[in-house]
C-alpha atoms as a PDB file:
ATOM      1  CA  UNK A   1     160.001 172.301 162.875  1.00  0.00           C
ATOM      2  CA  UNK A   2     161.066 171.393 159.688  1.00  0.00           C
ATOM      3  CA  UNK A   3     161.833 167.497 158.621  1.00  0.00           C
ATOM      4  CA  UNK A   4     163.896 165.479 155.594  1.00  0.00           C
ATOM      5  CA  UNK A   5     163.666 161.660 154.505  1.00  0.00           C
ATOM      6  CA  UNK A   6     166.222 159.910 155.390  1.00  0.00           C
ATOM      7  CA  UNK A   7     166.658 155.825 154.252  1.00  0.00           C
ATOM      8  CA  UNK A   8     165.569 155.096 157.383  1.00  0.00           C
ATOM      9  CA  UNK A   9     162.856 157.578 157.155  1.00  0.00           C
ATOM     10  CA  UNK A  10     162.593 161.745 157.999  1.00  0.00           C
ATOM     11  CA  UNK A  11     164.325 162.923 160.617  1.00  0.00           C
ATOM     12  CA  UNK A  12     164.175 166.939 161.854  1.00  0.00           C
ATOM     13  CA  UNK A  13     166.892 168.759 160.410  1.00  0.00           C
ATOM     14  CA  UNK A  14     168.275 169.788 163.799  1.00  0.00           C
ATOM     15  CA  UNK A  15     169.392 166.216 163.698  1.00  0.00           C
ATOM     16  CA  UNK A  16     171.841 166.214 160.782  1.00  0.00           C
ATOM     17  CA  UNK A  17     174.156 167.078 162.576  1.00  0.00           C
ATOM     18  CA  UNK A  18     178.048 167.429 160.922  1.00  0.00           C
ATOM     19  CA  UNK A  19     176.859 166.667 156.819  1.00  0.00           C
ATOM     20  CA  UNK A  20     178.856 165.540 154.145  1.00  0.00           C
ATOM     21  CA  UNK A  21     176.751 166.841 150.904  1.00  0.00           C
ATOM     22  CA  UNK A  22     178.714 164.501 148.320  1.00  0.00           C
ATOM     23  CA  UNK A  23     179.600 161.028 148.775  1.00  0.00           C
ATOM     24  CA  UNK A  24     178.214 157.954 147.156  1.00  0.00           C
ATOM     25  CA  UNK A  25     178.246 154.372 149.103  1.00  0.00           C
ATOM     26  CA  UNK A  26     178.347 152.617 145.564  1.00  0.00           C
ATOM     27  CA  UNK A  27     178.571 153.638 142.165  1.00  0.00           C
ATOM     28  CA  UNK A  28     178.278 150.814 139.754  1.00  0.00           C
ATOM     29  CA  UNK A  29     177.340 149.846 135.636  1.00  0.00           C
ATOM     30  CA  UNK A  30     174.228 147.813 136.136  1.00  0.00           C
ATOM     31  CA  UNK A  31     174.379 146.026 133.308  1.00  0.00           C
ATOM     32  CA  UNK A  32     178.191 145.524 133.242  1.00  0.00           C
ATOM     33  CA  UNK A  33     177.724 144.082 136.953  1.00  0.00           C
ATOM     34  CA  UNK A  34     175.123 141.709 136.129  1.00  0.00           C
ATOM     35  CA  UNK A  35     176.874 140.080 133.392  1.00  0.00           C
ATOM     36  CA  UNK A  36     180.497 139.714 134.542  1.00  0.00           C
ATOM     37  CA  UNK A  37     179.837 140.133 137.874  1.00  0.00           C
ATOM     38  CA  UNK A  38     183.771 138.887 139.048  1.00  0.00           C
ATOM     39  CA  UNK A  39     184.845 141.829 140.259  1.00  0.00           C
ATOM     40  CA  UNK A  40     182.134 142.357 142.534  1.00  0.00           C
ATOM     41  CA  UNK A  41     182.387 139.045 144.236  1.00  0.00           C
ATOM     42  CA  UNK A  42     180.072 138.329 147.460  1.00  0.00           C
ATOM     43  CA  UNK A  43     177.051 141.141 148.451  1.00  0.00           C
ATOM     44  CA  UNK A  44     177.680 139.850 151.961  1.00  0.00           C
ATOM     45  CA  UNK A  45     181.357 141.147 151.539  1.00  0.00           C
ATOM     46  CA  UNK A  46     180.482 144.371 149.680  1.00  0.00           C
ATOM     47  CA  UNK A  47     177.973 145.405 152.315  1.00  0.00           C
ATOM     48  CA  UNK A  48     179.979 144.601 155.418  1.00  0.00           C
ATOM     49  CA  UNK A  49     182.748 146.484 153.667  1.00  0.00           C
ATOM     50  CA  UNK A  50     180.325 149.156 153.325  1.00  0.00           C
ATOM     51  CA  UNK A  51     178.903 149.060 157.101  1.00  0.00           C
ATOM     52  CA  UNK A  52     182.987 149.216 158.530  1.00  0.00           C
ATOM     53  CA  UNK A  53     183.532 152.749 156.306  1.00  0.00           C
ATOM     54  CA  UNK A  54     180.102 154.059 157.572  1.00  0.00           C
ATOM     55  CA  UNK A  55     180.812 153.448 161.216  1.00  0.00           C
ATOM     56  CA  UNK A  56     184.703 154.434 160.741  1.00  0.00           C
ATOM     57  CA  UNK A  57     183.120 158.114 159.317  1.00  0.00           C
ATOM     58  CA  UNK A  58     180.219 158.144 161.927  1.00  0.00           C
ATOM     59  CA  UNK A  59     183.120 157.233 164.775  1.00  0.00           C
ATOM     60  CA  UNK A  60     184.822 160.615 163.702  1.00  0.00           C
ATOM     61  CA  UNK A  61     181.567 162.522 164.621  1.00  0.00           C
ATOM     62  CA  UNK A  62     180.222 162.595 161.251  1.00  0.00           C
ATOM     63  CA  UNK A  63     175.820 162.300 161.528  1.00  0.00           C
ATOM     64  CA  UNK A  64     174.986 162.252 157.918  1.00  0.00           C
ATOM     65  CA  UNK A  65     176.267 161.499 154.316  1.00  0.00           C
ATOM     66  CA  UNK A  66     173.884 163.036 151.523  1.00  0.00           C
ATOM     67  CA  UNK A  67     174.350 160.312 148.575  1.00  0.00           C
ATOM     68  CA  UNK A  68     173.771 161.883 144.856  1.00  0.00           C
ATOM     69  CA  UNK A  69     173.552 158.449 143.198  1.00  0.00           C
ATOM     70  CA  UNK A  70     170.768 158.386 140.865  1.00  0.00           C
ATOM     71  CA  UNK A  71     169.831 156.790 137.589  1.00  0.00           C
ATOM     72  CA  UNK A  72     173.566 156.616 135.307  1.00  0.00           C
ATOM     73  CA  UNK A  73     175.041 155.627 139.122  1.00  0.00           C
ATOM     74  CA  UNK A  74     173.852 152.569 139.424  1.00  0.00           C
ATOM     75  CA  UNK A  75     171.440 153.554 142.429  1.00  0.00           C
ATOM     76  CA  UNK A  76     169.910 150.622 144.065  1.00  0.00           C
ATOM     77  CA  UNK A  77     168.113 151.742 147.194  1.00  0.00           C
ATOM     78  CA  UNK A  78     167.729 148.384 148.941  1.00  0.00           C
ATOM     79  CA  UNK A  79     171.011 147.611 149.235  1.00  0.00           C
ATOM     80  CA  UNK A  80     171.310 151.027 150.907  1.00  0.00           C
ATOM     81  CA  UNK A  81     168.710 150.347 152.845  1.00  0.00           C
ATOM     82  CA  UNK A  82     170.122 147.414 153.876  1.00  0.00           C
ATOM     83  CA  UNK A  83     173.514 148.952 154.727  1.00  0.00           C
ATOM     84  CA  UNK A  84     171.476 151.881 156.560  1.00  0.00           C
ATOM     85  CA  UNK A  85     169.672 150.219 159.036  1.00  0.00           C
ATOM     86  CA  UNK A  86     173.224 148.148 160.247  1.00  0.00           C
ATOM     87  CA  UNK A  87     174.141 151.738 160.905  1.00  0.00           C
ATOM     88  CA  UNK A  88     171.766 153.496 163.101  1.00  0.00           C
ATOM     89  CA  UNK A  89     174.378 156.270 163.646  1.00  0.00           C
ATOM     90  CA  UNK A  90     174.640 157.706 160.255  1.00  0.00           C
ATOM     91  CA  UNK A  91     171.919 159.272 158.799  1.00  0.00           C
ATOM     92  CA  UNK A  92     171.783 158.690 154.683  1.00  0.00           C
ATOM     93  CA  UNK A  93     170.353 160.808 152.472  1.00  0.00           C
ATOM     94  CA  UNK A  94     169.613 159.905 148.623  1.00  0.00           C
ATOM     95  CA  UNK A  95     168.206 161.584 145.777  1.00  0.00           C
ATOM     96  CA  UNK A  96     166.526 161.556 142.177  1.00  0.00           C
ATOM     97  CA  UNK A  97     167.681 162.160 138.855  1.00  0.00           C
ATOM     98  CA  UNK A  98     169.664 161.363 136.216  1.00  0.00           C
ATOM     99  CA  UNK A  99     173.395 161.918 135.606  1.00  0.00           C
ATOM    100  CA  UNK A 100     175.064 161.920 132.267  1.00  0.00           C
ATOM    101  CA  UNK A 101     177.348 164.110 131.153  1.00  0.00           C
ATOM    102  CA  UNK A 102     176.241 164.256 127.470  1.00  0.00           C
ATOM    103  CA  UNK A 103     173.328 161.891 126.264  1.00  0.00           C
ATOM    104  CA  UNK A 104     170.183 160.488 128.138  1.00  0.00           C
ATOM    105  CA  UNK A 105     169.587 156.943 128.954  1.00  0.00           C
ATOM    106  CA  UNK A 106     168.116 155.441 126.217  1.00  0.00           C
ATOM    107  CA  UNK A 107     165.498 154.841 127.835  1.00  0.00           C
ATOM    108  CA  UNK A 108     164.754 157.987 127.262  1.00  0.00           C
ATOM    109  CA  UNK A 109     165.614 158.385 123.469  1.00  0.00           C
ATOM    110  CA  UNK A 110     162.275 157.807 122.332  1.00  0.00           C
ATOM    111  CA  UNK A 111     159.805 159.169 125.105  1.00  0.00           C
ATOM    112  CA  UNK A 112     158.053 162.550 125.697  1.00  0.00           C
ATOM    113  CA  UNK A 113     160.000 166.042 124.081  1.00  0.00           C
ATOM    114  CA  UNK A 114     162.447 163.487 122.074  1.00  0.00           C
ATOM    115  CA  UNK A 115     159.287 162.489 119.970  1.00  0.00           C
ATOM    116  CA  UNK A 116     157.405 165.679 120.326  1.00  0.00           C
ATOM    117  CA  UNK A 117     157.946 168.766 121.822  1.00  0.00           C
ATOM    118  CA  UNK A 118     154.119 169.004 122.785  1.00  0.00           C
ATOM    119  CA  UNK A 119     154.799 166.146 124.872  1.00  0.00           C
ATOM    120  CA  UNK A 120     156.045 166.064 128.576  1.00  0.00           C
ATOM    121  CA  UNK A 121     158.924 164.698 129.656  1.00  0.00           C
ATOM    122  CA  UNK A 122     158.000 161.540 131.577  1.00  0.00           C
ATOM    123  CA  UNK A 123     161.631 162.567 133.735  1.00  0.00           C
ATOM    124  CA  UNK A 124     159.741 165.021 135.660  1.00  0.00           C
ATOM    125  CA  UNK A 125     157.256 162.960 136.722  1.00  0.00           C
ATOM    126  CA  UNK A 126     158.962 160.304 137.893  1.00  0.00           C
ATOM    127  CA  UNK A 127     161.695 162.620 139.681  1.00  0.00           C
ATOM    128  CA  UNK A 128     158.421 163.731 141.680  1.00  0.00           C
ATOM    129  CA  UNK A 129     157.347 160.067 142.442  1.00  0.00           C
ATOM    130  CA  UNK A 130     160.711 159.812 144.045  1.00  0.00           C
ATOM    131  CA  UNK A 131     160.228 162.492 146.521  1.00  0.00           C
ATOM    132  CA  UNK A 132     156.671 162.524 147.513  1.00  0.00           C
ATOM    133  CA  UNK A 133     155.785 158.391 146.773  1.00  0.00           C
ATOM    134  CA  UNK A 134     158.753 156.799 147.492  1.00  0.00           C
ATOM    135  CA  UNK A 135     161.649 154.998 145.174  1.00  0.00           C
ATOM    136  CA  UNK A 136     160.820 151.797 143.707  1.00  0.00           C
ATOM    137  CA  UNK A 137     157.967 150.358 146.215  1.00  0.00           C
ATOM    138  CA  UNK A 138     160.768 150.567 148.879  1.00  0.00           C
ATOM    139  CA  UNK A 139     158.857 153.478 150.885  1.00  0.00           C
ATOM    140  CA  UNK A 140     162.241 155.195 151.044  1.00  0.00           C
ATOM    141  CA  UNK A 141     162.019 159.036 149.522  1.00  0.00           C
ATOM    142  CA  UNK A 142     164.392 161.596 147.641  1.00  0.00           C
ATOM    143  CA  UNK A 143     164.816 164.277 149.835  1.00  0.00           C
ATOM    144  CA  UNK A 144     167.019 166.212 146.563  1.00  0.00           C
ATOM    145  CA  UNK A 145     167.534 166.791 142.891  1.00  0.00           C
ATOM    146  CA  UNK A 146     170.897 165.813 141.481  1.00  0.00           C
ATOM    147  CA  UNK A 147     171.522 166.071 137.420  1.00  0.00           C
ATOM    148  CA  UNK A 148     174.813 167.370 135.499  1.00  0.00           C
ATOM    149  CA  UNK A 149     176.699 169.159 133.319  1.00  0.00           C
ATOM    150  CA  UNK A 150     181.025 168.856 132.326  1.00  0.00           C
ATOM    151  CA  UNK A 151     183.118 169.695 130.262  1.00  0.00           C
ATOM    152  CA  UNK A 152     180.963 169.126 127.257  1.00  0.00           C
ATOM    153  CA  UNK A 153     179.179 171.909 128.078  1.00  0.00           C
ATOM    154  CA  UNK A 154     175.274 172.327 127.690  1.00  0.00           C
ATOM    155  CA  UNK A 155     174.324 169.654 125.025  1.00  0.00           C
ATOM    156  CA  UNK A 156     170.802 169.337 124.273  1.00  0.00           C
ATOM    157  CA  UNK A 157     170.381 166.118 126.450  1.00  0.00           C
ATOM    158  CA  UNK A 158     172.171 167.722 129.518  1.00  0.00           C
ATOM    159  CA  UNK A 159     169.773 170.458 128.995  1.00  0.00           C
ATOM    160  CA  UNK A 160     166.697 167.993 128.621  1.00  0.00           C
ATOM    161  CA  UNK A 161     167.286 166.310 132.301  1.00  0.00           C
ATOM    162  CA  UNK A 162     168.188 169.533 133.868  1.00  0.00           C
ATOM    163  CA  UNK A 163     164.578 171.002 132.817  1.00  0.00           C
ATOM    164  CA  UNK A 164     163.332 168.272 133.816  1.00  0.00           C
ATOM    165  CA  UNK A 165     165.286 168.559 137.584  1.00  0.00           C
ATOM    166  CA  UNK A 166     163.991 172.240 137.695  1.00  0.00           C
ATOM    167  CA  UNK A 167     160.217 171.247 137.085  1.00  0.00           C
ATOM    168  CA  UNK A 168     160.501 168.894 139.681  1.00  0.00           C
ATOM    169  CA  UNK A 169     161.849 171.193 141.872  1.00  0.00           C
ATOM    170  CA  UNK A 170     158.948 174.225 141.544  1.00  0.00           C
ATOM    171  CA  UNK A 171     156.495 171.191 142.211  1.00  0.00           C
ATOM    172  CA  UNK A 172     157.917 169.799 145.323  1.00  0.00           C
ATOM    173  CA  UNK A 173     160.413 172.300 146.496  1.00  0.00           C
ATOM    174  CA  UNK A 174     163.278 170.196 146.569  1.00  0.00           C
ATOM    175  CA  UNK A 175     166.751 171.274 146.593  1.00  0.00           C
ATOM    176  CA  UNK A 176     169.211 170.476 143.939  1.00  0.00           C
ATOM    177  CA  UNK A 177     172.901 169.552 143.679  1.00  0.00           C
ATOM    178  CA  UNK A 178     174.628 169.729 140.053  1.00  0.00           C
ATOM    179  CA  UNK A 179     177.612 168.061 139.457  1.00  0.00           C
ATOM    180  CA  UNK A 180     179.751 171.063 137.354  1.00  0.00           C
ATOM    181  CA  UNK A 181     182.831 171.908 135.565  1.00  0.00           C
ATOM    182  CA  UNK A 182     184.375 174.601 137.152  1.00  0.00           C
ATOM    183  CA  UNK A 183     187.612 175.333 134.817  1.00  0.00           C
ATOM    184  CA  UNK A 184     185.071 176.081 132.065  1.00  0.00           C
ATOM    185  CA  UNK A 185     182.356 178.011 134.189  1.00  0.00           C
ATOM    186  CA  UNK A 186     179.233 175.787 133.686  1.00  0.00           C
ATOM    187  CA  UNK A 187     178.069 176.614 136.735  1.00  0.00           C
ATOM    188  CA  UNK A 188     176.868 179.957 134.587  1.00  0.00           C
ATOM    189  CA  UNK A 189     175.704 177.860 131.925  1.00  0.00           C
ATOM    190  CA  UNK A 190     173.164 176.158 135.068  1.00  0.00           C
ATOM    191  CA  UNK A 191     172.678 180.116 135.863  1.00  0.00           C
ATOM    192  CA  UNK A 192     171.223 180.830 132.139  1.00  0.00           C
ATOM    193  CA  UNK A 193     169.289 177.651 132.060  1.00  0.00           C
ATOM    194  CA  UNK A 194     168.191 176.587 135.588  1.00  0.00           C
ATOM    195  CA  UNK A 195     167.647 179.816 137.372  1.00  0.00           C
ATOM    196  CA  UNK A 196     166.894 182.323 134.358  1.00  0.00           C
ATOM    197  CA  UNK A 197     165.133 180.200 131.707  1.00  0.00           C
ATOM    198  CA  UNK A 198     163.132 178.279 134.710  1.00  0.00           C
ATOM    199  CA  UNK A 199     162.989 180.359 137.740  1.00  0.00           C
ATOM    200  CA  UNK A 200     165.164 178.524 140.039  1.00  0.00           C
ATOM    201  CA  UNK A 201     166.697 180.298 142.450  1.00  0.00           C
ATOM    202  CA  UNK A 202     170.010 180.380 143.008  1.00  0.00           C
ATOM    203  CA  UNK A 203     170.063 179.449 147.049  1.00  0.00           C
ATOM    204  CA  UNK A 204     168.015 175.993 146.006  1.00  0.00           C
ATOM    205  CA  UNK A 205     171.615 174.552 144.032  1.00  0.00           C
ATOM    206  CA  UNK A 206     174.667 173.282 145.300  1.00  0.00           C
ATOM    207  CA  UNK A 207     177.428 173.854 142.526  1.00  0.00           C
ATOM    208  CA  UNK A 208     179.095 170.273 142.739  1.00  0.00           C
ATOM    209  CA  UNK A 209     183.029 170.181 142.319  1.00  0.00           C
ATOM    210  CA  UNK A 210     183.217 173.939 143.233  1.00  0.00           C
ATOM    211  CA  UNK A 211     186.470 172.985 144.745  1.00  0.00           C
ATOM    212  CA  UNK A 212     188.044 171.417 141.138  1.00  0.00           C
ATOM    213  CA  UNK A 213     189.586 175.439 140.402  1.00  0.00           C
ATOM    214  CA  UNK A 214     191.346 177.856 142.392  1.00  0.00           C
ATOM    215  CA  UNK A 215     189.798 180.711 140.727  1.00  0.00           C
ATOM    216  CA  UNK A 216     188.124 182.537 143.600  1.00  0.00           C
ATOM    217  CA  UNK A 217     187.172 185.197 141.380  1.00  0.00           C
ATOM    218  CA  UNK A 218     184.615 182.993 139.670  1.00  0.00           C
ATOM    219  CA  UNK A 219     183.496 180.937 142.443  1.00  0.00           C
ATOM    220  CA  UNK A 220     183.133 184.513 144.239  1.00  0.00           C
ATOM    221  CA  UNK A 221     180.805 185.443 141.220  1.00  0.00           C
ATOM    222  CA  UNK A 222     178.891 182.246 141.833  1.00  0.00           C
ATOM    223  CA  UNK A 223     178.344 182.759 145.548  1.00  0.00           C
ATOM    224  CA  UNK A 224     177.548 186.622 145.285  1.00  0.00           C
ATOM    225  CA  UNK A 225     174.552 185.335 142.656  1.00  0.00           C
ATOM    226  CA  UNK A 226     173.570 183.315 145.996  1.00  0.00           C
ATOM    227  CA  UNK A 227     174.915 179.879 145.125  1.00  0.00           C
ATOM    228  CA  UNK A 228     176.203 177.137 147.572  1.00  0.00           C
ATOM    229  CA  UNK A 229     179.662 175.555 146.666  1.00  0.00           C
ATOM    230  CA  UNK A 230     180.743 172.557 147.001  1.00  0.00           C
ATOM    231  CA  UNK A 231     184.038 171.668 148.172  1.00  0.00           C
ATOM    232  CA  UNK A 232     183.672 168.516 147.303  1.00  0.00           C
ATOM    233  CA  UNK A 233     185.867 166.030 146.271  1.00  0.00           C
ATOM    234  CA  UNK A 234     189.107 165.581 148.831  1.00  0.00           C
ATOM    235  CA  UNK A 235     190.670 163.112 148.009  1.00  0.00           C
ATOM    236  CA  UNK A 236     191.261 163.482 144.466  1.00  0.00           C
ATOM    237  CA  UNK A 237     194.642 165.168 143.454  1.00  0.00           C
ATOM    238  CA  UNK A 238     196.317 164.956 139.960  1.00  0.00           C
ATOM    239  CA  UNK A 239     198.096 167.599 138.398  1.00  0.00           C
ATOM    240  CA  UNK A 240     197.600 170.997 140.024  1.00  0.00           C
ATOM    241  CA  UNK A 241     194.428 169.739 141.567  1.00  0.00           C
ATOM    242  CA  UNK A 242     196.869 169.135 144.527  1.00  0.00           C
ATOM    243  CA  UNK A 243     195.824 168.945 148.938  1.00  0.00           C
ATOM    244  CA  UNK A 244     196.869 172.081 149.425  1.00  0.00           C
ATOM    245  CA  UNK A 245     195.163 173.686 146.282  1.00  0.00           C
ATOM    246  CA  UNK A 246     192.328 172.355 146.852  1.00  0.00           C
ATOM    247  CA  UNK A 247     192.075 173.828 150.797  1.00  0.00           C
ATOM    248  CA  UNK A 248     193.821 176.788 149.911  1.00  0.00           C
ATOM    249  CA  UNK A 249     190.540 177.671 148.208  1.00  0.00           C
ATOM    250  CA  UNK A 250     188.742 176.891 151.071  1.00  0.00           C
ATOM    251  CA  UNK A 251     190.659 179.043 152.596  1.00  0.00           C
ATOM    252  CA  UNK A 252     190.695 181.883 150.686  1.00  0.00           C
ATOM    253  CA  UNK A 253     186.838 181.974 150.206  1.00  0.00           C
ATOM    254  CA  UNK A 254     186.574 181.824 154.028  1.00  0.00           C
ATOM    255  CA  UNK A 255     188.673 184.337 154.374  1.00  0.00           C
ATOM    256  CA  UNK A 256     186.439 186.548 151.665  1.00  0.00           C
ATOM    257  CA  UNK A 257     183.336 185.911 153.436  1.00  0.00           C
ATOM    258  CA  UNK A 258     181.288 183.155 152.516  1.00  0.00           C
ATOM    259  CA  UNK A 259     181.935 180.273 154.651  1.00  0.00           C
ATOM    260  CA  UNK A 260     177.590 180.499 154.548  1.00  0.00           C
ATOM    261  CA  UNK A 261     178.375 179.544 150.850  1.00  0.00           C
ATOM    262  CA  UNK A 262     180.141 176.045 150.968  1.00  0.00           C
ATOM    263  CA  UNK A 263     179.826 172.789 151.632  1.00  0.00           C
ATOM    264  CA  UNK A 264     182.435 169.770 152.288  1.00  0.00           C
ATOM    265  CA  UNK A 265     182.589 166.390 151.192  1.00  0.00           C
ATOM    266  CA  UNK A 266     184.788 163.672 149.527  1.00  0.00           C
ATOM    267  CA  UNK A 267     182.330 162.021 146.292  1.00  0.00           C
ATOM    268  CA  UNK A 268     183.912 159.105 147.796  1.00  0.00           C
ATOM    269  CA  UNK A 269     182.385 155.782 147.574  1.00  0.00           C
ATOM    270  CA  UNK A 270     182.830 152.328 149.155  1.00  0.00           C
ATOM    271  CA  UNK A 271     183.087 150.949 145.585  1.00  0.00           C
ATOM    272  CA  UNK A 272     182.741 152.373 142.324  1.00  0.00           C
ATOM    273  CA  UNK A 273     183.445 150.446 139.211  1.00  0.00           C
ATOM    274  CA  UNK A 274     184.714 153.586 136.984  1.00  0.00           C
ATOM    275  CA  UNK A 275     188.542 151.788 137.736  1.00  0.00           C
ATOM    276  CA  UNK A 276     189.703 148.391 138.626  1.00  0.00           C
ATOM    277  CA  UNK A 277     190.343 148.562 142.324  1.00  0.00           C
ATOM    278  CA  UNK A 278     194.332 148.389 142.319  1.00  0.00           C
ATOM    279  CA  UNK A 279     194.297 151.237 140.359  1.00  0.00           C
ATOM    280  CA  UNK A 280     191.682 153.349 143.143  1.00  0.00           C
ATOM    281  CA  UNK A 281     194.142 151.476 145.817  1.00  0.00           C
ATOM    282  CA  UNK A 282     196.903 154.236 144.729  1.00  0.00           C
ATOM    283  CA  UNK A 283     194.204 156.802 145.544  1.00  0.00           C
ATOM    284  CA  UNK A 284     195.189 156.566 149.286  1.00  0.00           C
ATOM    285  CA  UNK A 285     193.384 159.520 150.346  1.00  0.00           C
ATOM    286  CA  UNK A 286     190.078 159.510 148.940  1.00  0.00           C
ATOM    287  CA  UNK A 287     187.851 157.924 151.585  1.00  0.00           C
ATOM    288  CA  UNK A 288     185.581 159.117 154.284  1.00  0.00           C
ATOM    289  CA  UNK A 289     188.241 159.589 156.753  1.00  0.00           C
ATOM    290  CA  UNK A 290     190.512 162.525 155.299  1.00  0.00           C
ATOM    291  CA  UNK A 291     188.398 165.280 155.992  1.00  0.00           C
ATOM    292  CA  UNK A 292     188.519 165.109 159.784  1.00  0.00           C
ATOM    293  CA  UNK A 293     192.147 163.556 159.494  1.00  0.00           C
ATOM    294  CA  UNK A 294     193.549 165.770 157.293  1.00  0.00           C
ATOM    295  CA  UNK A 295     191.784 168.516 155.945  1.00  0.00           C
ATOM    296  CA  UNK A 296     190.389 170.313 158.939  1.00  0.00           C
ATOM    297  CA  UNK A 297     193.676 170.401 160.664  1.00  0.00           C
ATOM    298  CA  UNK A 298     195.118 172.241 157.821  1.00  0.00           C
ATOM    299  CA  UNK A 299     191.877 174.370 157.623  1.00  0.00           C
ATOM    300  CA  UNK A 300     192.462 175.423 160.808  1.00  0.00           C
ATOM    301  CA  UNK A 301     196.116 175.955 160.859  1.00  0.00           C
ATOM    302  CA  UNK A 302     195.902 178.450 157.552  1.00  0.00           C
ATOM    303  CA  UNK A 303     192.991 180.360 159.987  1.00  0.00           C
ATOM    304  CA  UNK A 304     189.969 178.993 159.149  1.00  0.00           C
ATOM    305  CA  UNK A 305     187.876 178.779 162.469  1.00  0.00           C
ATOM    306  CA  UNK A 306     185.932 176.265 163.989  1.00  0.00           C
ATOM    307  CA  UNK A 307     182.645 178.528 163.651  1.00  0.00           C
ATOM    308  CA  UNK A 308     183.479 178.958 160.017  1.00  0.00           C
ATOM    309  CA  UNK A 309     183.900 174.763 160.020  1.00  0.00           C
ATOM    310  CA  UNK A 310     180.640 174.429 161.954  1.00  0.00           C
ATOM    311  CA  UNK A 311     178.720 176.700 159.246  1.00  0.00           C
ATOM    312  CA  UNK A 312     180.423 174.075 156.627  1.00  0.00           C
ATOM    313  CA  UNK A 313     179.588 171.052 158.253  1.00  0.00           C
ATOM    314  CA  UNK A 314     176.215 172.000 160.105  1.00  0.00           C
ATOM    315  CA  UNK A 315     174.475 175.154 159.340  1.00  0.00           C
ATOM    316  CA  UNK A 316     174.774 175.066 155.357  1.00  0.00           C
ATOM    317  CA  UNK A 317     173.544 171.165 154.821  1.00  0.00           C
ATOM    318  CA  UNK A 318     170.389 172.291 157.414  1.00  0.00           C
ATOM    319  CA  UNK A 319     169.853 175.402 155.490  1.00  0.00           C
ATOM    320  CA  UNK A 320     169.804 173.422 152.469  1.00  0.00           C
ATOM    321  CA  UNK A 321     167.098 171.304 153.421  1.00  0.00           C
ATOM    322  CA  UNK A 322     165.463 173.597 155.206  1.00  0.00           C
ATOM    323  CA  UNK A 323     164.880 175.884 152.290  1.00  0.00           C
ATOM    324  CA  UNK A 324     162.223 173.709 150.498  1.00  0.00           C
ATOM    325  CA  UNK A 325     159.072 176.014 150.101  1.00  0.00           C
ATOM    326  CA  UNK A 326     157.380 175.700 146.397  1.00  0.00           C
ATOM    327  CA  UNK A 327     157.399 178.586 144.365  1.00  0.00           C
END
């Protein structure tokens, strides 16, 4: 029987139930926040907020939400942890890392490879605190990896973390989810560097924002190398990234074959401070709810089937965490 840490501690996987692999609860500036804190107003308001979106997914059938907010996201794990155990219904998974999309904390600037390339890079090591000790003396453990790469393509820092993310991973076994740029392929520049360069294998790594193109060529290529997609981020249209483009590429791919290849989500949040809140008002649709409201419906009605859903939303999160033998 195989088990994952949860916030509220590890729970078998048969127990995950219908997943969502990408969507934050809050994703703030730390320092920004402390020192004008306005906009954030009353923790008592921001976590009841919080607890009323939770249940309102968790009413819909939903069991878990797999949260990728790590160091650059503002992750705080006992305010999750306080949101968590006010709902016992949703399971919440969180996970180590860093995310930038071009430099490294500075933090970072002067520690380990940065000084000397004979030295180790103290990210690794504290990545593996997170999942086998526990986050921050609050007993609650990473149960994934989660670093990136966009549009700016594999600069050296990008490269630095996700070394880092892969040594971590061959130590513990556990799985990683990269935030990626489809419309430029990065997800083969994580191919050269993750799996070739450091012997990662392919089935460990979701390819986050899979669902930002509607080439199904490429995101073929990525799932025939053994991949997991994810479909990711409904809920956020501009331009050609419209509804329907981005589940006509759900569709096609299931209708290719490899529903056993993706996973769905949002990368919603209950508040993230990357826009002033009028401005994410206008984003009407990008909350916890549109999946199940909106998105399976028209799954289903362009012939998607409600195994191919279940293999989505069940068997590909459990497989995911299932998969966590070192190497």
């Amino acid at each position: 029987m195989a088990y994952v840490e949860t916030v509220t501690g590890p729970i078998c996987t048969t127990d995950l139930g219908p997943t969502y692999m990408h969507e934050h609860i809050f994703v703030l500036t730390p320092d920004v926040q402390l020192n004008y804190p306005e906009e954030w107003g009353s923790e008592e308001s921001r976590l009841a907020d919080a607890v009323a979106k939770l249940k309102a997914a968790a009413a819909q059938g939903v069991k878990t939400f797999v949260d990728p907010t790590v160091v650059g996201l503002g992750r705080y794990i006992p305010r999750i942890q306080t949101v968590a155990e006010q709902v016992p219904e949703l399971n919440i998974i969180v996970a180590t890392g860093v995310y930038t999309q071009n430099q490294v904390p500075f933090f970072f600037h002067l520690r380990g490879p940065a000084l000397s390339t004979s030295r180790p890079d103290p990210m690794a090591d504290m990545f593996v605190r997170d999942l086998t000790d526990g986050i921050a003396n609050t007993g609650v453990k990473a149960a994934f990896l989660k670093c990136a790469i966009d549009e700016q393509g594999m600069t050296n820092d990008v490269a630095r973390i996700m070394r880092a993310v892969a040594r971590a991973h061959r130590q513990t076994g556990a799985p990683i989810t990269v935030h990626t740029h489809p419309g430029t392929h990065t997800g083969l520049e994580v191919k050269n560097l993750l799996c070739d360069e450091e012997g990662v294998q392919p089935n460990r790594v979701v390819l986050g924002h899979s669902g930002d193109t509607a080439n199904a060529d490429h995101l073929s290529e990525l799932a025939d190398l053994g991949f997991i997609l994810g479909m990711d981020r409904f809920g956020i249209y501009a331009g050609s990234i419209t509804f329907e483009a981005r589940c006509d590429i759900v569709v096609e791919m299931c209708r290719r074959g490899y529903a056993d290849r993706m996973v769905l989500s949002h990368d919603a949040g209950c508040y993230i401070d990357w826009m002033e809140p009028k401005d994410a008002a206008y984003m009407d649709k990008w909350n916890y709810l549109h999946i199940d409201r909106d998105v399976l419906p028209y799954l289903r009605k362009h012939g998607v089937s409600d195994d191919q859903i279940a293999v989505m939303l069940v068997n590909n999160p459990r497989r995911y965490f299932e998969n966590t033998t070192t190497y």
